[in-house]
Each structure stands twice: as C-alpha cells, then as structure tokens.
C-alpha atoms as a PDB file:
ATOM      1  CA  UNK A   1     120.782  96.151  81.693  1.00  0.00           C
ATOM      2  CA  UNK A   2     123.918  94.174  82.491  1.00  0.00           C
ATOM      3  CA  UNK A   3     124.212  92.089  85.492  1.00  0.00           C
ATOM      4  CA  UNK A   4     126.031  93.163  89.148  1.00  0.00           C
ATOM      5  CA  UNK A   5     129.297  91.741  89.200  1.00  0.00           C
ATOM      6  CA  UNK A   6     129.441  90.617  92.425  1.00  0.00           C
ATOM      7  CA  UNK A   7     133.043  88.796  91.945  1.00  0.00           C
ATOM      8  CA  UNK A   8     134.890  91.182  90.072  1.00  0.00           C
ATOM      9  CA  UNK A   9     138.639  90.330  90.120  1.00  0.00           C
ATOM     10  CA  UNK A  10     140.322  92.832  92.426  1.00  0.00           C
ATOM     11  CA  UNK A  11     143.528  92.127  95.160  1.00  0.00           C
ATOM     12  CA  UNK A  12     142.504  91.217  98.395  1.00  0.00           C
ATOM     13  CA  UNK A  13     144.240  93.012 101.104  1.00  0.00           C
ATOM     14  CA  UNK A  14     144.788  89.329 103.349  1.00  0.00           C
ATOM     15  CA  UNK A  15     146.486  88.137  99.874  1.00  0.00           C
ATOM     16  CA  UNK A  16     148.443  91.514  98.605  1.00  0.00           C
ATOM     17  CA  UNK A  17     152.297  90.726 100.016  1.00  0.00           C
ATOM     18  CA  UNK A  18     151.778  87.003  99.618  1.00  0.00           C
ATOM     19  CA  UNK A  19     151.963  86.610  96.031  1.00  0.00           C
ATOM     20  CA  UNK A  20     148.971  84.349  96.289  1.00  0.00           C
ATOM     21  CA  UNK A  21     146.061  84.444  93.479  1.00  0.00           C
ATOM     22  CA  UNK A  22     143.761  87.254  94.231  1.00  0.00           C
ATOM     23  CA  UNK A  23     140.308  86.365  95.839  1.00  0.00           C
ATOM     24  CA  UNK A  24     137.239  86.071  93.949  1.00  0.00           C
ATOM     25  CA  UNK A  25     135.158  85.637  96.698  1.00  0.00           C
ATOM     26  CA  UNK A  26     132.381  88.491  96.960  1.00  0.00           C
ATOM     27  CA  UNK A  27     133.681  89.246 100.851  1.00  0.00           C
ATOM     28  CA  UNK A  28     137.174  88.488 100.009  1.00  0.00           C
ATOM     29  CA  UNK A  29     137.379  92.062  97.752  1.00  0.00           C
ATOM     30  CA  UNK A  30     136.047  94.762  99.893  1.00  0.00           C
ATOM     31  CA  UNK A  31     137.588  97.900  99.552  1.00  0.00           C
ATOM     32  CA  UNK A  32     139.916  99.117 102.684  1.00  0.00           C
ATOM     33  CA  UNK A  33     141.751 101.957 103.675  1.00  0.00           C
ATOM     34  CA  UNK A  34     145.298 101.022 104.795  1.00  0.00           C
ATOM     35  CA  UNK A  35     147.417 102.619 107.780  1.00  0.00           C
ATOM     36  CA  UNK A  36     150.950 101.675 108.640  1.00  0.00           C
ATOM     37  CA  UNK A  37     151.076 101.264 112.482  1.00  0.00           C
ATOM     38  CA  UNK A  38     155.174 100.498 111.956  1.00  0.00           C
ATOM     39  CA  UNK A  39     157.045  98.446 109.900  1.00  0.00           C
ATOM     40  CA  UNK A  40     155.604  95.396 110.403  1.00  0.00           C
ATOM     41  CA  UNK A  41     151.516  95.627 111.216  1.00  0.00           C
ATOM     42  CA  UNK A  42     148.868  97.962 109.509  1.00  0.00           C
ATOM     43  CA  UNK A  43     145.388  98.470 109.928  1.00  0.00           C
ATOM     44  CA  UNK A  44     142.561  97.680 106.975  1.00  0.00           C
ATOM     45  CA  UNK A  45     139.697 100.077 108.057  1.00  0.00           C
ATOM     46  CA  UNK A  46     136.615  99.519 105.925  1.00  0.00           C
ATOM     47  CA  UNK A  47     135.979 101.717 103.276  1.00  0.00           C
ATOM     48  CA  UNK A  48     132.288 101.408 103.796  1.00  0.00           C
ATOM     49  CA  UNK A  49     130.604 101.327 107.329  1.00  0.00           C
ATOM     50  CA  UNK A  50     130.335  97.046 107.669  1.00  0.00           C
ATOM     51  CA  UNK A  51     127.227  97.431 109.694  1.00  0.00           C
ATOM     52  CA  UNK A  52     125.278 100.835 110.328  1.00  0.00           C
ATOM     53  CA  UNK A  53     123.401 100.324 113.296  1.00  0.00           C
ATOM     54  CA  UNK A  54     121.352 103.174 115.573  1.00  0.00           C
ATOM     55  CA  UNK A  55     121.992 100.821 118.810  1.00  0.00           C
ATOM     56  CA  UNK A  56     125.601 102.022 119.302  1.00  0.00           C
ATOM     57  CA  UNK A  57     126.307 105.342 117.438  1.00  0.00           C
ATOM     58  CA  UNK A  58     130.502 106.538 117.020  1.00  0.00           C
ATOM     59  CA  UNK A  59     130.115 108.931 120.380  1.00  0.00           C
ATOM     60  CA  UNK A  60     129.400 106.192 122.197  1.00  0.00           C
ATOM     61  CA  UNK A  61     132.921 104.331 121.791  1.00  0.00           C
ATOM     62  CA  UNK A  62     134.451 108.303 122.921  1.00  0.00           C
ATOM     63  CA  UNK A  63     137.305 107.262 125.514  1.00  0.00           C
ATOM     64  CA  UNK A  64     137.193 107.687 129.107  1.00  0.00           C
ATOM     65  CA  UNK A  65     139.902 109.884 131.473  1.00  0.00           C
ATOM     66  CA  UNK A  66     139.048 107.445 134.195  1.00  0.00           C
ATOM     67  CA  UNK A  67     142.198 105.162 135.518  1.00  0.00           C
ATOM     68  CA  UNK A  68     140.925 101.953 136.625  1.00  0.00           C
ATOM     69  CA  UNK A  69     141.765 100.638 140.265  1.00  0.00           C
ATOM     70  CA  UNK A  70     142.598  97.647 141.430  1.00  0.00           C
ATOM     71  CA  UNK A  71     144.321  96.489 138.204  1.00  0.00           C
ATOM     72  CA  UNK A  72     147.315  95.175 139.788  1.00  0.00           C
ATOM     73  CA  UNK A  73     144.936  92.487 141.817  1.00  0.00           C
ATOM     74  CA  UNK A  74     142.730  91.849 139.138  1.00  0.00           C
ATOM     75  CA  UNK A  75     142.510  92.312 135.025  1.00  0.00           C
ATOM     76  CA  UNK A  76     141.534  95.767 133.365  1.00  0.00           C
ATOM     77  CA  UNK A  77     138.140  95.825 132.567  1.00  0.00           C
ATOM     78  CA  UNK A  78     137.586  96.741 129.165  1.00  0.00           C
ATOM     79  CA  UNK A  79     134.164  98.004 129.407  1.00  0.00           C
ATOM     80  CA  UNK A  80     136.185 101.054 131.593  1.00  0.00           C
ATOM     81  CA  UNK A  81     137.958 102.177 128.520  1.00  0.00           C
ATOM     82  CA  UNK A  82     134.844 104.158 127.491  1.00  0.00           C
ATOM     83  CA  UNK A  83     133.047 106.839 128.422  1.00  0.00           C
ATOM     84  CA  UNK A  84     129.418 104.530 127.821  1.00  0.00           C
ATOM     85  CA  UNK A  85     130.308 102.361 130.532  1.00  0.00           C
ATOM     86  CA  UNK A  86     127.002 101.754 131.425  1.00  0.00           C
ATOM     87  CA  UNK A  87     125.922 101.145 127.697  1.00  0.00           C
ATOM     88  CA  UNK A  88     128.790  99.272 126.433  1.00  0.00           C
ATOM     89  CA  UNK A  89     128.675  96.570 129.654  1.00  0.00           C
ATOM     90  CA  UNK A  90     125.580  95.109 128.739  1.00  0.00           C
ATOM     91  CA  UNK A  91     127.576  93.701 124.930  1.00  0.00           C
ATOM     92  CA  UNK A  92     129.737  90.690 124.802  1.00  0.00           C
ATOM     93  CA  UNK A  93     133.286  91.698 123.582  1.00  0.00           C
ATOM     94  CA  UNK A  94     135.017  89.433 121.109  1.00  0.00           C
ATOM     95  CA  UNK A  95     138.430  88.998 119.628  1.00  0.00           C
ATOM     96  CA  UNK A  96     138.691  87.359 116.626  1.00  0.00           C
ATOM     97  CA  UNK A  97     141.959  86.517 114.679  1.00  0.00           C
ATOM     98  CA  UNK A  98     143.194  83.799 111.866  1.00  0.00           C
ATOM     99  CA  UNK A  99     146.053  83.804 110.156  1.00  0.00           C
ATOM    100  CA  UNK A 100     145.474  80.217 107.685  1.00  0.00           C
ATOM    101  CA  UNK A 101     143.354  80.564 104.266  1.00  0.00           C
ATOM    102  CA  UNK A 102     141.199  83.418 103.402  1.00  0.00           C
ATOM    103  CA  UNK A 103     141.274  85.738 106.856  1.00  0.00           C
ATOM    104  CA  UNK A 104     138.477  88.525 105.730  1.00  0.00           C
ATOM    105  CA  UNK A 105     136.147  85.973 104.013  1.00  0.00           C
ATOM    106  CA  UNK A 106     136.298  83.287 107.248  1.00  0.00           C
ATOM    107  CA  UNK A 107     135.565  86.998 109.280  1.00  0.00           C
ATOM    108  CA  UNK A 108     132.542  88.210 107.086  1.00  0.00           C
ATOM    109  CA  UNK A 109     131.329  84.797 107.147  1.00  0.00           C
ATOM    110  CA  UNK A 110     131.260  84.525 110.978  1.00  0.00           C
ATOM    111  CA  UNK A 111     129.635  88.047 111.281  1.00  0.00           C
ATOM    112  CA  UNK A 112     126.586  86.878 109.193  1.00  0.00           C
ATOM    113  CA  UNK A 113     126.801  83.622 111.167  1.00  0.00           C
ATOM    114  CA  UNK A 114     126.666  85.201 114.685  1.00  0.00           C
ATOM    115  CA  UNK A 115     123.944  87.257 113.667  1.00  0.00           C
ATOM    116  CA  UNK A 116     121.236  84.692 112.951  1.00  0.00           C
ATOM    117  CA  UNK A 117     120.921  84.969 116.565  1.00  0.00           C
ATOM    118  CA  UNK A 118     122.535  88.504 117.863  1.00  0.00           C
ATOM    119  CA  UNK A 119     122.847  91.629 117.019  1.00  0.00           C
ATOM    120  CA  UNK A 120     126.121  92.618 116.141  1.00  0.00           C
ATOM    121  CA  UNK A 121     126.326  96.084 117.543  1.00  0.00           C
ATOM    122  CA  UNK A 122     130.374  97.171 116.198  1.00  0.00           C
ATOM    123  CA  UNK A 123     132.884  95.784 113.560  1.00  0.00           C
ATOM    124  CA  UNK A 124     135.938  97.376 114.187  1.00  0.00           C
ATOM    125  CA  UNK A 125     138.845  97.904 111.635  1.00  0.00           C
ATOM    126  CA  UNK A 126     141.265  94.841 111.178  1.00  0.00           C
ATOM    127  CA  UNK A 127     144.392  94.659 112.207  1.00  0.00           C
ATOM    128  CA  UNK A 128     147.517  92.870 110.429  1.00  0.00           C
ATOM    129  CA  UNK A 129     150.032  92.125 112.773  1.00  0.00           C
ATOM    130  CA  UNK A 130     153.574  89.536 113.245  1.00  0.00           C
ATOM    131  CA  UNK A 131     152.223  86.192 115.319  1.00  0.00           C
ATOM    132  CA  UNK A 132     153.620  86.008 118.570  1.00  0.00           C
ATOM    133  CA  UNK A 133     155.051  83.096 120.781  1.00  0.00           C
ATOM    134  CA  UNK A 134     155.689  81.088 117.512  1.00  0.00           C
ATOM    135  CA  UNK A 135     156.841  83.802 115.275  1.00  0.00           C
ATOM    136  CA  UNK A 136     157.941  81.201 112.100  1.00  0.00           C
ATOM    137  CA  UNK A 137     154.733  81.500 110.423  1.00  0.00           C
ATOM    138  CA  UNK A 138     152.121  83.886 108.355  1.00  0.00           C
ATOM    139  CA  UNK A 139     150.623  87.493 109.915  1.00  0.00           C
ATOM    140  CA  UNK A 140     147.453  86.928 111.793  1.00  0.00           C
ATOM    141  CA  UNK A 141     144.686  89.549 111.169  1.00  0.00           C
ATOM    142  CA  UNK A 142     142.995  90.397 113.949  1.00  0.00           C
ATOM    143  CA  UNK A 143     139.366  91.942 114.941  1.00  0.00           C
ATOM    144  CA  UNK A 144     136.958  93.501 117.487  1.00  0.00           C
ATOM    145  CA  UNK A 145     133.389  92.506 117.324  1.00  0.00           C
ATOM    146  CA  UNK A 146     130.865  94.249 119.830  1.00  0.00           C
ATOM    147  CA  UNK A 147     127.825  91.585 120.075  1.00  0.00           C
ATOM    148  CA  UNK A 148     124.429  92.253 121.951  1.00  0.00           C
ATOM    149  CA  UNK A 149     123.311  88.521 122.967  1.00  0.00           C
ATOM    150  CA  UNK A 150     120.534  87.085 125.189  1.00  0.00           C
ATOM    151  CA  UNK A 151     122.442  84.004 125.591  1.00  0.00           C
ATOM    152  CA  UNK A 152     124.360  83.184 128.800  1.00  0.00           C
ATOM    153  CA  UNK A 153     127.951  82.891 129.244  1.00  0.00           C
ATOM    154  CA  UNK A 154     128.225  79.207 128.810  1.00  0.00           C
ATOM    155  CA  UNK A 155     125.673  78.567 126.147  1.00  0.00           C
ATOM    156  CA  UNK A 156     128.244  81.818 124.216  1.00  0.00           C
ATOM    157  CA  UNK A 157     130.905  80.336 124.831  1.00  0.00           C
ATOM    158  CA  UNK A 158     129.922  76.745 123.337  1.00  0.00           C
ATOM    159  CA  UNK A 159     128.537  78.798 120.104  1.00  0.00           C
ATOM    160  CA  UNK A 160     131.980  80.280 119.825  1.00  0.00           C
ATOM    161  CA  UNK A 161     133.699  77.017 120.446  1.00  0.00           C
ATOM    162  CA  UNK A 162     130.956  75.396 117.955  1.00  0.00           C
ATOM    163  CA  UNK A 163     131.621  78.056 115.285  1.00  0.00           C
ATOM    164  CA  UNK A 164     135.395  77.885 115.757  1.00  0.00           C
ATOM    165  CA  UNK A 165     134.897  74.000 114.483  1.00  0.00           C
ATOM    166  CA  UNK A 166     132.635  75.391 112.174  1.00  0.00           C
ATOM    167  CA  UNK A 167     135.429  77.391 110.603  1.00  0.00           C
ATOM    168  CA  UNK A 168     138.023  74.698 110.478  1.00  0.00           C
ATOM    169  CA  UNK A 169     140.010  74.660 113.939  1.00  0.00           C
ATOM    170  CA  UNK A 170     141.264  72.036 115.384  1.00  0.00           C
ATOM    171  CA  UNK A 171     140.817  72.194 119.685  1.00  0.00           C
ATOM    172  CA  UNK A 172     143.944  69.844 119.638  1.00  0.00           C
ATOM    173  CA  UNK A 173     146.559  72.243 118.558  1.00  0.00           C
ATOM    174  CA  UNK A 174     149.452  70.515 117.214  1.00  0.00           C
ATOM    175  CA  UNK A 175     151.844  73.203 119.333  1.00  0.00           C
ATOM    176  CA  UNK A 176     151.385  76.345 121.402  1.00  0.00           C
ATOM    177  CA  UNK A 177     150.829  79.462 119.403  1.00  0.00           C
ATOM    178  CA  UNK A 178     149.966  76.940 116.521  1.00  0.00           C
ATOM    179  CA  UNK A 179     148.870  78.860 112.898  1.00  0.00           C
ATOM    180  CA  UNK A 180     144.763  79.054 113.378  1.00  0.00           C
ATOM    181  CA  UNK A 181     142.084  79.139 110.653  1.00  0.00           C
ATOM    182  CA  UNK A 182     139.392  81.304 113.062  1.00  0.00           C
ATOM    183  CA  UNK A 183     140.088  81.988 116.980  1.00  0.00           C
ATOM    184  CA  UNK A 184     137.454  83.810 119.115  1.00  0.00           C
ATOM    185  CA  UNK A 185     138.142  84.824 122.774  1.00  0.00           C
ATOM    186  CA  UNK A 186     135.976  86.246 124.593  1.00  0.00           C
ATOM    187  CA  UNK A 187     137.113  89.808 125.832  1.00  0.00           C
ATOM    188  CA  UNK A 188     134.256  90.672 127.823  1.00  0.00           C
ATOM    189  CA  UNK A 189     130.705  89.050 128.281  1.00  0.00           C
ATOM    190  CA  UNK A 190     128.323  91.985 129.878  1.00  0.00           C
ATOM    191  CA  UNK A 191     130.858  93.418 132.154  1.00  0.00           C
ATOM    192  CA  UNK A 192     130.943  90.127 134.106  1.00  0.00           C
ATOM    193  CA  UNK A 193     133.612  88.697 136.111  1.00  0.00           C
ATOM    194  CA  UNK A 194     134.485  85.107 136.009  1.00  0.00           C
ATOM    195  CA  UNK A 195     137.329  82.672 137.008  1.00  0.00           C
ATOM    196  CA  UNK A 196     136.487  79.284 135.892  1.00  0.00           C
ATOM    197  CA  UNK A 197     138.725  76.657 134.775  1.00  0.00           C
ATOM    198  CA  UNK A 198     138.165  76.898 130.633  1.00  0.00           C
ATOM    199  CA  UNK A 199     137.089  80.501 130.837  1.00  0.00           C
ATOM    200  CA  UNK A 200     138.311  83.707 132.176  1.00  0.00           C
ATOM    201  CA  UNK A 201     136.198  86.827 131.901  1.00  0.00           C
ATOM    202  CA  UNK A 202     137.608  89.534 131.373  1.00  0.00           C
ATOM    203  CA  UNK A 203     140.030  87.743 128.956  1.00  0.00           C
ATOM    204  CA  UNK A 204     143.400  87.501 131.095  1.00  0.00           C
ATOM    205  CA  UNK A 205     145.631  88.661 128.277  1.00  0.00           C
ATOM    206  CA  UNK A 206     143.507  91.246 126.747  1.00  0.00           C
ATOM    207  CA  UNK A 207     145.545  94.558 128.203  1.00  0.00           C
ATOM    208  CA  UNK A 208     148.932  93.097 127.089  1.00  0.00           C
ATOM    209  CA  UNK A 209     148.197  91.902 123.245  1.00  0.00           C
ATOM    210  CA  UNK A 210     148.031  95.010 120.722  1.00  0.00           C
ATOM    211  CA  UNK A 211     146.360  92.626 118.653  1.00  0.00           C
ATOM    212  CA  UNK A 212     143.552  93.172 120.980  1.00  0.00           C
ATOM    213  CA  UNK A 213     144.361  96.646 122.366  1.00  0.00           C
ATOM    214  CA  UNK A 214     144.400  98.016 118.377  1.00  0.00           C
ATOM    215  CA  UNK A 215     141.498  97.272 117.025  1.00  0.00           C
ATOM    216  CA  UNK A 216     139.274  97.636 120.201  1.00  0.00           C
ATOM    217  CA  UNK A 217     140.131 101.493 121.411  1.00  0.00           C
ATOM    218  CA  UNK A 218     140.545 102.546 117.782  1.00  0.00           C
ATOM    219  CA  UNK A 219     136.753 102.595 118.418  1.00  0.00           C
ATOM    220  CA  UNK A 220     137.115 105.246 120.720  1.00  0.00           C
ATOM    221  CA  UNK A 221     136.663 107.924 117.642  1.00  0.00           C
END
C-alpha cells in the first residue's frame, strides 16, 4: 500500500495571484471554496468543516431581529448579533488577520496552538480583503475564531500577546497600519465590558471593519 501524501503539490489560495511558489506545507493546501464579495476581497470558505464540534451546532450562529440600544454611547456588542445570546456570551471572540508569509499555515498553526488549552468552539471562513490605513502593501486575510476558555481576561490576553511573538510580530511596529505576520484582537471575551488602558472589550473598531464584520455574521447560516 502506498504512503498518504500529506504534501502533495497543489496552489495555495494565500499564494494564487502572487505568482509566488505554491505551498507545500500540509495546512498551506487545503481545499476552499471561493466567493467574490467585489472586485477586490473574496471569501475562502473551507471545503471541509475545520473543526466539527457538538458544543456550538450551525443554528446556533442563526441571526437575531433585535436592534441593539445604546450603541451611540457605547460599542455594539457582538454577542447581540445572534439569536444564542445567552450561549454565545460565555466564548471569547477573536479576530485574527496577517497579511506577511504563509497567512493559512500561521492560522492553522495558531488554532492547534490555542487549543492545547481551549476549546475552539467555531472557525469561520477567511476573508481576503485590501489593507486599510496603509494601503501600499499585500491583502491581509482575515478570520473569526469562537474560543471557550477558563482563563481570565488578562491571563487571554497575555497568551494572545505571547502567541502573537510566537508567530513573528514585532509589538514595536515600524509605522501605523504596518504589514503583520499574525494579529489577534480580541472581539469579545464572555460578553464582558471593559475600558482599560491596553484593552478594550468589546473591541472598539469591531462594527466598522468588514474585515471583522465578514467573517463573523457569515456564521449566522
């Protein structure tokens, strides 16, 4: 019986417009489906479920009609955007996005990082999009991760900050808007509400970035 190619050589959607060699790496050839949003972003949804789970099942991500109050005093929760509100608000929402080396590999590799000690509860599909602010440089892909944690918010917030070193980023940026190999906000941490000096939960900018918007309520399905 022959082997399992596990690095067969195959165009990796991060590399396809780039003219770059083709990945070889095992999470670097995953098959997607791809959807044009317009002319400039589209969406890789996987081909294969990334991560069945029975603790948050499709129904649960079903939108809500609700319109959230007090949203010109305060930021949208995200957590409101469903119909499980009272599920979904006890998982950490994270926003993940790179746009230097291999995007999909550094994200598959952080998923089976993050869960040596979570649960990661939702992958969503991953969006490629123009940078913003500092628009002279390459597409960033963005991400939703839904995480179920027993960690507190400071103690998550290092680990991201630990695994965004991990990963190759520098906390110095050379510029604002600076090209990223892995960055990881935190969207939501378990429908809490803080206002601290190097953290803001909800995420401030969450509502205004499709980047964000995208890839999290294309989950409502």
């Amino acid at each position: 019986m022959q082997p399992l190619n596990l690095h067969p050589k195959r165009e990796s959607p991060n590399q396809e417009s780039k003219g770059l060699k083709a990945s070889s790496h095992y999470f670097g050839i995953k098959t997607y489906k791809k959807t044009k949003i317009n002319a400039d972003s589209t969406l890789f949804t996987h081909a294969v479920p990334p991560l069945a789970t029975q603790l948050c099942k499709p129904k649960h991500f079903a939108p809500s009609s609700r319109i959230q109050r007090f949203c010109a005093v305060r930021s949208p929760n995200p957590y409101r955007e469903f119909k499980a509100y009272q599920k979904l608000k006890n998982y950490v929402i994270l926003g993940i996005g790179a746009n230097c080396g291999e995007c999909l590999v550094t994200f598959w590799k952080l998923v089976f990082r993050l869960k040596t000690k979570n649960a990661i509860i939702s992958f969503s599909s991953i969006f490629k999009n123009p940078a913003f602010g500092y628009t002279a440089q390459a597409d960033f892909y963005n991400a939703i991760l839904w995480v179920e944690t027993k960690l507190g918010y400071v103690e998550f917030w290092s680990l991201c900050a630990y695994l965004e070193r991990i990963f190759g980023r520098n906390r110095k940026r050379p510029f604002k808007n600076a090209p990223r190999s892995l960055d990881i906000d935190i969207i939501g941490f378990k429908n809490k509400t803080l206002r601290l000096e190097h953290l803001q939960i909800p995420h401030i900018s969450w509502s205004f970035r499709e980047s964000v918007k995208i890839p999290l309520l294309e989950r409502k399905i």
